[in-house]
Protein backbone atom coordinates (compact mmCIF):
# COMPACT_ATOMS: atom_id res chain seq x y z
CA UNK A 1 -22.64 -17.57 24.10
CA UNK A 2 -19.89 -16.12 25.84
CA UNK A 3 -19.72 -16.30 29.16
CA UNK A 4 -19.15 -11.85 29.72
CA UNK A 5 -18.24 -9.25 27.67
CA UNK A 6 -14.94 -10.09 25.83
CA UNK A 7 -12.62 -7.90 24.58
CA UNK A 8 -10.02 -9.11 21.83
CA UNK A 9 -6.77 -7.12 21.36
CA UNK A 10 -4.75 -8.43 18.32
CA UNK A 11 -1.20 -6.92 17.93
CA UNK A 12 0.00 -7.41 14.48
CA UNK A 13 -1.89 -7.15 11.11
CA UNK A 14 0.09 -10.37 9.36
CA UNK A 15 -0.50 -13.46 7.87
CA UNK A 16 -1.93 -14.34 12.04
CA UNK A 17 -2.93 -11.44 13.17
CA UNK A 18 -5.23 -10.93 9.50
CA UNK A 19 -6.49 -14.94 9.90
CA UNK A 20 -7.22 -14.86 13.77
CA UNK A 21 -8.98 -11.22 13.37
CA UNK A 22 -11.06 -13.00 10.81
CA UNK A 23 -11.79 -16.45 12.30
CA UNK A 24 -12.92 -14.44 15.46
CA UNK A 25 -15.47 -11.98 13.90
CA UNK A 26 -16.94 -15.30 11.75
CA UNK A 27 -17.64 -17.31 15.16
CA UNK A 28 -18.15 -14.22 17.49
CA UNK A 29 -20.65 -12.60 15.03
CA UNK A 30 -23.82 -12.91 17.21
CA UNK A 31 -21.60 -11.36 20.11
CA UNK A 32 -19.86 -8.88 17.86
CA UNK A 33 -23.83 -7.87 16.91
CA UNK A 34 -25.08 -8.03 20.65
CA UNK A 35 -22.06 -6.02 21.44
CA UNK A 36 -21.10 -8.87 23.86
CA UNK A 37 -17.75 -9.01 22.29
CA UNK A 38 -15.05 -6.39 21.04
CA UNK A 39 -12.13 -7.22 18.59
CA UNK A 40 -9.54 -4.57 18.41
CA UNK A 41 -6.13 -5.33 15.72
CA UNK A 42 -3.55 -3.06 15.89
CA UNK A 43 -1.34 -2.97 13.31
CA UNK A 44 1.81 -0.55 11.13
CA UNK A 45 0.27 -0.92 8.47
CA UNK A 46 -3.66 -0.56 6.93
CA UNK A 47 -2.87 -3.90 4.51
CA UNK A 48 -1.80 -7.63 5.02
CA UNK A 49 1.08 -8.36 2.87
CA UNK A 50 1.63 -11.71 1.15
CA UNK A 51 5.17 -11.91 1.71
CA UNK A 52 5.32 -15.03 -1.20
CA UNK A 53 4.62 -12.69 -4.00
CA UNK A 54 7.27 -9.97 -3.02
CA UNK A 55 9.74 -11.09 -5.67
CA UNK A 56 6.95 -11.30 -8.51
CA UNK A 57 6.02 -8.19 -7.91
CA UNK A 58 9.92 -6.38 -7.42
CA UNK A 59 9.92 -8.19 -10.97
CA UNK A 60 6.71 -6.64 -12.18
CA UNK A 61 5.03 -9.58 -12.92
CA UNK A 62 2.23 -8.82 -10.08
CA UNK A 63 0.86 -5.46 -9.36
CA UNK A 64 2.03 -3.86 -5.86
CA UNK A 65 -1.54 -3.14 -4.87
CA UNK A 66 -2.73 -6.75 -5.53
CA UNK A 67 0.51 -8.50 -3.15
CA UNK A 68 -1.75 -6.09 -0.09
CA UNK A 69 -4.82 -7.25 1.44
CA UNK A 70 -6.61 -3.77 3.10
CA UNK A 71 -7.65 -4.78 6.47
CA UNK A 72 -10.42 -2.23 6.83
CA UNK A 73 -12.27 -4.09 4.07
CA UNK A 74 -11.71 -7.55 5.22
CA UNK A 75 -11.57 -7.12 9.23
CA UNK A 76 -15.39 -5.08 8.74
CA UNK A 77 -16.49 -5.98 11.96
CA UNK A 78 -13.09 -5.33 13.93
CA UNK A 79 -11.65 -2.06 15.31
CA UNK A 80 -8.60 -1.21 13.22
CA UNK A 81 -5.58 1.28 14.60
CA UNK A 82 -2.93 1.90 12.75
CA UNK A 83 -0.21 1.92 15.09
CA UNK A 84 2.30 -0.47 17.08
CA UNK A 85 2.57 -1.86 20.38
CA UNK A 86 5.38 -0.32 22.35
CA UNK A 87 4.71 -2.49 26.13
CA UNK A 88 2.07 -4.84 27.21
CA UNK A 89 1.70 -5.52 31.10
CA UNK A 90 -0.39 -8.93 30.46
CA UNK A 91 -0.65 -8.98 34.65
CA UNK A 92 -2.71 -5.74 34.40
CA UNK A 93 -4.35 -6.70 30.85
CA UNK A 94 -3.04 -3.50 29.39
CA UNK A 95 -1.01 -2.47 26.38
CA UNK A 96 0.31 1.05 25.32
CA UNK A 97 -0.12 1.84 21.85
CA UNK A 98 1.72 4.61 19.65
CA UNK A 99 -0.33 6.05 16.98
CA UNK A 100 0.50 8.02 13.99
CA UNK A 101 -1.33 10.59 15.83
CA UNK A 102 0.86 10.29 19.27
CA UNK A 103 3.67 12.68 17.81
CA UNK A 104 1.50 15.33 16.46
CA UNK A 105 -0.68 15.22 19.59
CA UNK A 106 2.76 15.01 21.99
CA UNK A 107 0.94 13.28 24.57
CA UNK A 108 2.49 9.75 24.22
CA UNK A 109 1.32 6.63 23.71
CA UNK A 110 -2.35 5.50 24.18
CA UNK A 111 -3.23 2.95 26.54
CA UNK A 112 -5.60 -0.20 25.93
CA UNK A 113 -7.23 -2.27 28.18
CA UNK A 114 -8.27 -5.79 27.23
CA UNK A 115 -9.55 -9.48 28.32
CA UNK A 116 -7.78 -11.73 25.55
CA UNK A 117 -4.56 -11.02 23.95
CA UNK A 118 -3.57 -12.47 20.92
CA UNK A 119 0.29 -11.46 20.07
CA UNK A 120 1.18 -11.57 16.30
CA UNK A 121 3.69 -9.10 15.57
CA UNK A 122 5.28 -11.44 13.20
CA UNK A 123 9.11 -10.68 12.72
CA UNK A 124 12.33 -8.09 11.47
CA UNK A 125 15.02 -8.32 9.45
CA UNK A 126 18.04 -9.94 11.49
CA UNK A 127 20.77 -7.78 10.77
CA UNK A 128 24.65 -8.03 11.39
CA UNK A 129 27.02 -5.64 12.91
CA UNK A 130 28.76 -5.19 9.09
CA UNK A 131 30.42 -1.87 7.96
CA UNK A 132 27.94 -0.01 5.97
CA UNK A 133 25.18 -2.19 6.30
CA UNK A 134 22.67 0.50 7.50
CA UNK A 135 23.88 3.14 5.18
CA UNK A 136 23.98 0.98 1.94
CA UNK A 137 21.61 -2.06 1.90
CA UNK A 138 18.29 -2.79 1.42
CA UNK A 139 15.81 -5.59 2.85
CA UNK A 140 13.42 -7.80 1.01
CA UNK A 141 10.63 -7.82 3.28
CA UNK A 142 7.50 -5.77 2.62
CA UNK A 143 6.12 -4.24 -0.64
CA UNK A 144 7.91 -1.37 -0.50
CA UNK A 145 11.66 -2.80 -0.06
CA UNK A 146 10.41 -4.68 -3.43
CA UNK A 147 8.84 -2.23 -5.34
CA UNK A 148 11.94 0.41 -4.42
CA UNK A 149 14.45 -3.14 -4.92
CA UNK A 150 12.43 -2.60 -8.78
CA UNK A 151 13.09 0.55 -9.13
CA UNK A 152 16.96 0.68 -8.14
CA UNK A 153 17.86 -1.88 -10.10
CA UNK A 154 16.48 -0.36 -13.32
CA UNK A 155 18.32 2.79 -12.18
CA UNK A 156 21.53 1.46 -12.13
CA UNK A 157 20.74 -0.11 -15.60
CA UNK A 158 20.30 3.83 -16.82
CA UNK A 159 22.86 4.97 -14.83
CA UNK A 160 25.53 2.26 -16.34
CA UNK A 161 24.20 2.99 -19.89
CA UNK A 162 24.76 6.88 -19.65
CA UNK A 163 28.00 7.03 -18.24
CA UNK A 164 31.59 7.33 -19.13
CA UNK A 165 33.45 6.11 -16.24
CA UNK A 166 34.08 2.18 -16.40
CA UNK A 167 34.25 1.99 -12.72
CA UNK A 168 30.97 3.39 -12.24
CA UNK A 169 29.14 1.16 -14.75
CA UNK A 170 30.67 -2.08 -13.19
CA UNK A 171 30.00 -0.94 -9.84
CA UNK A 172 26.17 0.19 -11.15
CA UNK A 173 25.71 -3.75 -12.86
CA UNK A 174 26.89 -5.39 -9.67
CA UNK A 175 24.40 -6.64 -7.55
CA UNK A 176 24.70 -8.59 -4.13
CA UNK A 177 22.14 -10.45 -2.73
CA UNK A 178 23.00 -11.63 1.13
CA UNK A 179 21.23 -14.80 2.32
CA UNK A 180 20.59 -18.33 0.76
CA UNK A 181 17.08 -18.81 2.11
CA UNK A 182 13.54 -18.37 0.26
CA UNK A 183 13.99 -14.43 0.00
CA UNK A 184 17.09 -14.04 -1.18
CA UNK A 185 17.29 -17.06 -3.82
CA UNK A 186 13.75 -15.31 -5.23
CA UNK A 187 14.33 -12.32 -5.13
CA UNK A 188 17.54 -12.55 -6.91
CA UNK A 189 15.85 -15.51 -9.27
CA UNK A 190 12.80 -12.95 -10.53
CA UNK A 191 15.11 -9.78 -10.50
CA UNK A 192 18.15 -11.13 -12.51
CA UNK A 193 15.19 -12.25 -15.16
CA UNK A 194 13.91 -9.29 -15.05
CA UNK A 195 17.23 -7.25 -15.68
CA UNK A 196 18.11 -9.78 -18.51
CA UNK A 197 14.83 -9.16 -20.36
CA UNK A 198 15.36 -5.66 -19.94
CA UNK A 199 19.14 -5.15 -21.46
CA UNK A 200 17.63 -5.82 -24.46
CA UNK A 201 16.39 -2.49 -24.51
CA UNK A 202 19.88 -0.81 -24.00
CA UNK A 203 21.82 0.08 -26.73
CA UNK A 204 25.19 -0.89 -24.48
CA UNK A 205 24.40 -2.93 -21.95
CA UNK A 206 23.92 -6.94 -22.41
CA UNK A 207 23.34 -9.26 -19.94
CA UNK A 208 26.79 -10.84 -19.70
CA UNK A 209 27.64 -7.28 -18.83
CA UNK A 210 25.84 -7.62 -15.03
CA UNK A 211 27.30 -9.87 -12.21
CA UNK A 212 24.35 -11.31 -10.01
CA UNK A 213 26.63 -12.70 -6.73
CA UNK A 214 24.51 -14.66 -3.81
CA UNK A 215 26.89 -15.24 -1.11
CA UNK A 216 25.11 -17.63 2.21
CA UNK A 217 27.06 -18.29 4.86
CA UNK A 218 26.30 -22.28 5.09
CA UNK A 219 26.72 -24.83 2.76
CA UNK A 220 23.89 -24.72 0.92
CA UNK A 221 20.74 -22.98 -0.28
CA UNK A 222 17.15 -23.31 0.04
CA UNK A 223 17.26 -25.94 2.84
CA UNK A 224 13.52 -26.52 2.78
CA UNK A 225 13.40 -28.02 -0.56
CA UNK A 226 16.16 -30.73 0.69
CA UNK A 227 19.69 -31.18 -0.11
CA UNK A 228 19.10 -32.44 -3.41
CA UNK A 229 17.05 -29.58 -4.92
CA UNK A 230 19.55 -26.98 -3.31
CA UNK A 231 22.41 -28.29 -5.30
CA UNK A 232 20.40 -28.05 -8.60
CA UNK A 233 19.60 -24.68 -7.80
CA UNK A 234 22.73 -23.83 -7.61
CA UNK A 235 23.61 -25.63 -10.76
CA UNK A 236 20.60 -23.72 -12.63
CA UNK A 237 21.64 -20.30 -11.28
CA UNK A 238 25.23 -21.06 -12.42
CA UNK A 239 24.19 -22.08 -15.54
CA UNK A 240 22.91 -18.25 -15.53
CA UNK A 241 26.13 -16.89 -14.93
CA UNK A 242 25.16 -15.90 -11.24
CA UNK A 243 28.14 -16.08 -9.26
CA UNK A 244 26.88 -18.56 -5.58
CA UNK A 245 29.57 -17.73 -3.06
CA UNK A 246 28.71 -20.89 -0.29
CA UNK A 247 30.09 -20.56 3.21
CA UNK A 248 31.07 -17.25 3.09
CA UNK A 249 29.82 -13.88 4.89
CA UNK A 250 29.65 -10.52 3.91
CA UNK A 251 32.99 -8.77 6.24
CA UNK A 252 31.76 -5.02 4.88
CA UNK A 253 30.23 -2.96 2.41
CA UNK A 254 31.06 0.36 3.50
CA UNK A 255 32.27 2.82 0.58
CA UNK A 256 29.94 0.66 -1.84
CA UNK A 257 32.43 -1.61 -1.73
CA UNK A 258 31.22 -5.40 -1.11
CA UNK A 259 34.00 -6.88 0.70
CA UNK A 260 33.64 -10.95 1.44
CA UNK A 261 34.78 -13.49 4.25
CA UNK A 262 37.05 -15.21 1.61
CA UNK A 263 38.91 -11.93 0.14
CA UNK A 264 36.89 -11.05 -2.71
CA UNK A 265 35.81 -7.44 -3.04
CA UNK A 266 33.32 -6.14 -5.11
CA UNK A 267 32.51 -2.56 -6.02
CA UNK A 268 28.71 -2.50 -5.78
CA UNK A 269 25.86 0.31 -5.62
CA UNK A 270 23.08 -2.39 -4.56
CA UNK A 271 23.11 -5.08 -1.34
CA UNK A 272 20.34 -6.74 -0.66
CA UNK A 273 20.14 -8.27 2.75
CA UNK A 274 17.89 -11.40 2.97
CA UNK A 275 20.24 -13.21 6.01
CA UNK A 276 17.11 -14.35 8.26
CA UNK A 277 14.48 -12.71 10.52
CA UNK A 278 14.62 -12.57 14.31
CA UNK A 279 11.19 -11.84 16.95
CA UNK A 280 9.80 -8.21 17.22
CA UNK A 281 11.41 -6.06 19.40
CA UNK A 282 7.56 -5.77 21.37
CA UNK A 283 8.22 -9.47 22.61
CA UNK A 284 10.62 -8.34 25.00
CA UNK A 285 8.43 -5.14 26.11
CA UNK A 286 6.32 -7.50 27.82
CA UNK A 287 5.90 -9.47 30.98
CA UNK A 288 5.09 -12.86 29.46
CA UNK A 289 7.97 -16.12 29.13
CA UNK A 290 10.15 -15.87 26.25
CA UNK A 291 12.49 -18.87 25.12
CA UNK A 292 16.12 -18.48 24.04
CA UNK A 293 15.85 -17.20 20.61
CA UNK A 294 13.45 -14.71 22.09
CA UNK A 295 9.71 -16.45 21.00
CA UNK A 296 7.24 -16.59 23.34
CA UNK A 297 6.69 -20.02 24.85
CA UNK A 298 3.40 -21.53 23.70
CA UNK A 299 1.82 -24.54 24.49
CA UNK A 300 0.38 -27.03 21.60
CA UNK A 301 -3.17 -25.31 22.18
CA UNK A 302 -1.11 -22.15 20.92
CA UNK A 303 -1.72 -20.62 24.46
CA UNK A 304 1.01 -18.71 26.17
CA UNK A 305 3.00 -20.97 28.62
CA UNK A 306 1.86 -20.27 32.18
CA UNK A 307 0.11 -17.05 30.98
CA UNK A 308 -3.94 -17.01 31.06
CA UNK A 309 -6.00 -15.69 28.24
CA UNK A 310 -2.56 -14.75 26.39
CA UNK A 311 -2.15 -16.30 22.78
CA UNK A 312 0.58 -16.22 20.11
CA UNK A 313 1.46 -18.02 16.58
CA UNK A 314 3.63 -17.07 13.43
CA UNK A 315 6.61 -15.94 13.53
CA UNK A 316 7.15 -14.46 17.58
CA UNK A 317 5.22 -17.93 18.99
CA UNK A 318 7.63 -21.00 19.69
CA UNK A 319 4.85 -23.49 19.17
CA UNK A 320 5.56 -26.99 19.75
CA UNK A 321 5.85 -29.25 16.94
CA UNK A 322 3.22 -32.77 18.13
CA UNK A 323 3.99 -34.59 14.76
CA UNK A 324 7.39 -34.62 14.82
CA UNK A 325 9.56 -37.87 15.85
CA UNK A 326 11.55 -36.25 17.84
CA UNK A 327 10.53 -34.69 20.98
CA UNK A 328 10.60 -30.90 21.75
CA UNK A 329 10.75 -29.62 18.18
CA UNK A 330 9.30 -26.53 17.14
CA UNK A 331 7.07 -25.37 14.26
CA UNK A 332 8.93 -23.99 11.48
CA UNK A 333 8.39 -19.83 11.63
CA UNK A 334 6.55 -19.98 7.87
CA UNK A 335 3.64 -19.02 6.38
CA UNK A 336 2.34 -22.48 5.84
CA UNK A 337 2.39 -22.71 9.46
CA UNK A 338 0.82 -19.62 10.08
CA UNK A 339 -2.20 -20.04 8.39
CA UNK A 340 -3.31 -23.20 9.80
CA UNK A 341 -2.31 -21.61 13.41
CA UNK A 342 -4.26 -18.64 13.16
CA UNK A 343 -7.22 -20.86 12.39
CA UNK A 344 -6.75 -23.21 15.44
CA UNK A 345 -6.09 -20.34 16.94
CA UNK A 346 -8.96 -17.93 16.69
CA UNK A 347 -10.96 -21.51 17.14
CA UNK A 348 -9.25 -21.39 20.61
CA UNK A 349 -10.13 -17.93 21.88
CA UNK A 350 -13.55 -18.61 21.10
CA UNK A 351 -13.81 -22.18 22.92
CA UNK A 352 -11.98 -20.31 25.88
CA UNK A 353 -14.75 -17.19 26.36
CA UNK A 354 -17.14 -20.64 26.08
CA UNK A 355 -15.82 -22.55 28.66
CA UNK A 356 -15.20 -25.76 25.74
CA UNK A 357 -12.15 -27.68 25.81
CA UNK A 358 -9.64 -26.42 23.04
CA UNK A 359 -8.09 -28.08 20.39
CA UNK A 360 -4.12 -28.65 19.78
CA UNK A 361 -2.61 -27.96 16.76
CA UNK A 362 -1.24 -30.59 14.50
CA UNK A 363 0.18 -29.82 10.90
CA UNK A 364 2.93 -32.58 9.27
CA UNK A 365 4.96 -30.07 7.03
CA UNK A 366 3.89 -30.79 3.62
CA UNK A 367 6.81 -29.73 1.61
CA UNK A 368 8.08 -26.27 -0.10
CA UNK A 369 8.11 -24.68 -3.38
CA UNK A 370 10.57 -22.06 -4.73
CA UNK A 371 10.25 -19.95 -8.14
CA UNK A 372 13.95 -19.09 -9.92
CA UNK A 373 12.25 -16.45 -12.87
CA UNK A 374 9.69 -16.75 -15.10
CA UNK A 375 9.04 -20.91 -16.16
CA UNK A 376 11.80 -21.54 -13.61
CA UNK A 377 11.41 -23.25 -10.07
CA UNK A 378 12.38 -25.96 -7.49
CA UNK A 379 9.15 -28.41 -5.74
CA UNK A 380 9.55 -30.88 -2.87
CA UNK A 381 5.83 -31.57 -1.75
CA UNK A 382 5.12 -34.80 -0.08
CA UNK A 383 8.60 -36.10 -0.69
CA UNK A 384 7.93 -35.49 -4.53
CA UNK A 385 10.81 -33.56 -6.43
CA UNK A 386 10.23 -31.33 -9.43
CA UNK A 387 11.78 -28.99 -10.87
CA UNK A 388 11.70 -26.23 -13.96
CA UNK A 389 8.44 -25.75 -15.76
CA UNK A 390 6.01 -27.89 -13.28
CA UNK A 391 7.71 -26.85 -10.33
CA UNK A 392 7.06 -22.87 -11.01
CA UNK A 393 3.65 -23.81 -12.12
CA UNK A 394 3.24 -25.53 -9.17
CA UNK A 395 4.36 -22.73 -6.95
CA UNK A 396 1.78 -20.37 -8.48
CA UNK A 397 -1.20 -22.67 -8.21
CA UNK A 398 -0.28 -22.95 -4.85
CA UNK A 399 0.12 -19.04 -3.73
CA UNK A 400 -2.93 -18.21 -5.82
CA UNK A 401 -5.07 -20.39 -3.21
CA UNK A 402 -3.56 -19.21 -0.51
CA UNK A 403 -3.87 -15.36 -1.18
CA UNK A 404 -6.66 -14.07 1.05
CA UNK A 405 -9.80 -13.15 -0.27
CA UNK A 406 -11.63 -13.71 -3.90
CA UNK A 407 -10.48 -10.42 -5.29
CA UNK A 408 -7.14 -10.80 -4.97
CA UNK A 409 -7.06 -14.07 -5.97
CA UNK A 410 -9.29 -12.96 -9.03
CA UNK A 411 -6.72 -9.52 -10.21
CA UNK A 412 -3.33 -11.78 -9.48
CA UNK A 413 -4.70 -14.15 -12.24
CA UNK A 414 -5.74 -11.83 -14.51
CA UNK A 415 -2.46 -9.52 -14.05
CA UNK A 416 -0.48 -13.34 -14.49
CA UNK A 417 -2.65 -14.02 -17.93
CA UNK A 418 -2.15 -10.12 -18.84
CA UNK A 419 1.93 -11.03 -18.80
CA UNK A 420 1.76 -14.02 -20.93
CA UNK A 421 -0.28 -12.11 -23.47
CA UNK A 422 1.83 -9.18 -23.63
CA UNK A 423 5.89 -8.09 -22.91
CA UNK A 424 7.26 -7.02 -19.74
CA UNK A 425 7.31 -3.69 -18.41
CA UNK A 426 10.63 -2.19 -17.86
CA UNK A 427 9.94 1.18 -16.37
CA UNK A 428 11.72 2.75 -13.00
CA UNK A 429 9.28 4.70 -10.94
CA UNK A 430 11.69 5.96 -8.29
CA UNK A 431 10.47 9.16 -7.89
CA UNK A 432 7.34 7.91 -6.35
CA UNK A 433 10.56 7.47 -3.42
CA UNK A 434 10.45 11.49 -3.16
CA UNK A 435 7.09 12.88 -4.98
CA UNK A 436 7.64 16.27 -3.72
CA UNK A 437 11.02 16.40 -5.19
CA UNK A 438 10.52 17.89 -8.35
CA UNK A 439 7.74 20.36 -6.96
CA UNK A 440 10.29 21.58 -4.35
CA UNK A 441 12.64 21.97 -7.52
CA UNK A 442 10.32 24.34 -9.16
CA UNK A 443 9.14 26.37 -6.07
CA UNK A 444 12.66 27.54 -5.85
CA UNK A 445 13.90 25.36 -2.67
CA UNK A 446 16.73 22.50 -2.99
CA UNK A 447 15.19 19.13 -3.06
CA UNK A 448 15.62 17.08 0.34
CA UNK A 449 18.42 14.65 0.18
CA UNK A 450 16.68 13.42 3.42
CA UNK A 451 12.96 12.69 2.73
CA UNK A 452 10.87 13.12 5.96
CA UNK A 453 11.49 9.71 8.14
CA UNK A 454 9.18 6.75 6.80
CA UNK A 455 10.32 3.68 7.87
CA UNK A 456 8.47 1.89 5.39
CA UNK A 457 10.02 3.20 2.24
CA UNK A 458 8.48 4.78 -0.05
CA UNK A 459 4.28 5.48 -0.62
């Protein structure tokens, strides 16, 4: 039993905040039932992405609705508000909360008082101060940057086969993909597939007719599947006519003009910016110790440094690494990490409200594994290198048992045995962007060239 009445605040509905939320309801739920304990997760979003199958499904390989996991179903036994954090005062135990409700109610944010405080906001998009960055590109990091990523792409294929202007097909085929790392290799991997299985349904556009262009500003790519695995994935994209610009940076893309750090320019209608992830902006609207890169300092027992009852993993946590060789290296900010975190974790905040002794996390990285398209992939897993056929198969065997829940796991394989049976689909749904544009259209207004504000895309 707990020693009093406990209440749980979770910020974040991710891969830590989902797994903690449902570690704690499993070993609280005699004090969840007594009402001895309280679990509260606030989160943007009502769903748990898994961030892995993004470029499967911006390829259509995977269903949208099956990459989500609804929290609501899952997190039965929690409180769920859909909202984010915008300050925590961890020295008065309280946290202010903005609601989709706080504008329409014009009274500001809410304010929540708790006991334990487990941060998990996970992380944003680290972006650059580059000339037409903000107007022109587009991220690759939840469902509906891929799904609209889907969508835009098949555009441009229509809008290149329907026009007369040379300049505006080449700049319509012309895609740039900005980072090296796991995002942007898949992403542009499953989507140049994609486009190539789909130009044979054009009458005038073949696939020698698109340029695919990856520029990273180091020397290499995919750095978690070692050296040796980054250089044939650069050989195999190559070999797919996909230009790899190494050590170079986007200077500008302003005008839709891609404009690179060693001279070449490139008229382009789609960037896609994949160039790393930095904290969320609520880690530095609190009170408690951040490091240098702006993570919260945790201790091995994934407690915050020097800060009672406060707890953090994932992506905002700088947790130290105990089986490394060297001393004071961190854990790697990835989802194989945060898994096994948010199980120590949860483990944690319940052997705290007990008074036991808590346990430190320990987890030797095991190894990565990267898909390139359909029957195309890189492996390292315990120092084991494959690549091709058995790496991609090995990179779906491994996401399917990690996706949360049965169901999931159950429709992914289904929708995965569906696509071998059958062809591709090759429709653009952009108008599910703007869903009241055509309505507007025929009530006799102009349709809005500026949708109401959504920062999460589209539906």
């Amino acid at each position: 039993m707990v020693k009093e009445r406990a209440r749980i605040l979770v910020v974040g509905g991710g891969y830590v905040g989902m797994y903690t939320a449902l570690r704690l309801q499993r070993k609280l739920k005699r004090e969840l039932g007594r009402g001895e304990a309280e679990i509260t997760v606030v989160t943007p979003d009502p769903y748990m992405t898994y961030q892995p199958f993004l470029p499967e499904a911006a390829a259509g390989a995977i269903s949208p609705r099956h990459v989500v996991v609804p929290l609501r179903r899952v997190l039965d036994r929690c409180r769920i508000i859909i909202g984010e954090a915008t300050g925590i005062e961890h020295a008065k135990r309280t946290a202010t909360i903005s609601t989709l409700a706080s504008e329409e109610e014009g009274t500001g944010g809410r304010e929540i008082v708790y006991d334990e405080l487990v941060l998990a906001p996970g992380s944003v998009s680290r972006t650059l101060p580059v000339p037409g960055l903000a107007e022109h590109a587009i991220g690759f990091k939840t469902v509906e940057e891929a799904i609209g990523l889907r969508n835009h792409v098949l555009e441009q294929m229509d809008i290149a086969s329907s026009t007369r202007d040379p300049a505006l097909r080449d700049a319509a085929l012309t895609f740039v993909f900005v980072g090296g790392g796991y995002a942007g290799v898949e992403a542009l991997g499953e989507l140049e597939d994609m486009a190539r299985y789909a130009a044979r349904y054009y009458h005038n556009i073949r696939p020698e007719d698109m340029k695919w262009i990856l520029v990273e500003a180091s020397g290499r790519i995919l750095p978690e599947v070692g050296e040796e695995m980054g250089r044939y994935t650069v050989t195999e994209l190559r070999r797919r006519n996909i230009d790899i610009r190494l050590e170079t940076r986007l200077e500008s893309c302003a005008d839709r003009v891609a404009v690179l750090s060693d001279g070449s320019r490139f008229p382009t209608r789609t960037v896609v910016w994949t160039a790393g992830v930095k904290p969320h902006p609520v880690l530095a609207a609190t009170d408690l110790p951040l490091n240098g890169r702006g993570r919260l300092k945790c201790t091995a027992e994934l407690a915050v440094d020097g800060a009672a009852h406060a707890w953090a993993a994932g992506d905002a946590a700088a947790v130290p690494d105990v089986t490394a060789r060297k001393p004071g290296r961190e854990c790697a900010p990835n989802a194989q990490h945060a898994l096994r975190q948010a199980r120590v974790l949860g483990d944690n905040v319940v052997h705290s409200l007990r008074g036991e002794p808590l346990e430190t996390y320990a987890h030797k990285y095991a190894g990565s594994v990267a898909s390139l398209g359909l029957h195309k992939g890189v492996a390292q897993v315990y120092g084991r290198k494959l690549k091709g056929y058995p790496a991609w198969l090995m990179h779906r065997t491994y996401h399917l048992s990690r996706v949360p829940t049965f169901n999931r796991k159950a429709r992914v394989a289904a929708e995965w045995t569906l696509a071998g049976l059958f062809k591709r689909e090759i429709v653009s749904l952009g108008s599910l962007e703007h869903p009241r544009a055509e309505f507007e259209l025929a009530a006799g207004g102009k349709p809005s060239q500026n949708p109401p504000h959504n920062p999460k895309g589209s539906s």
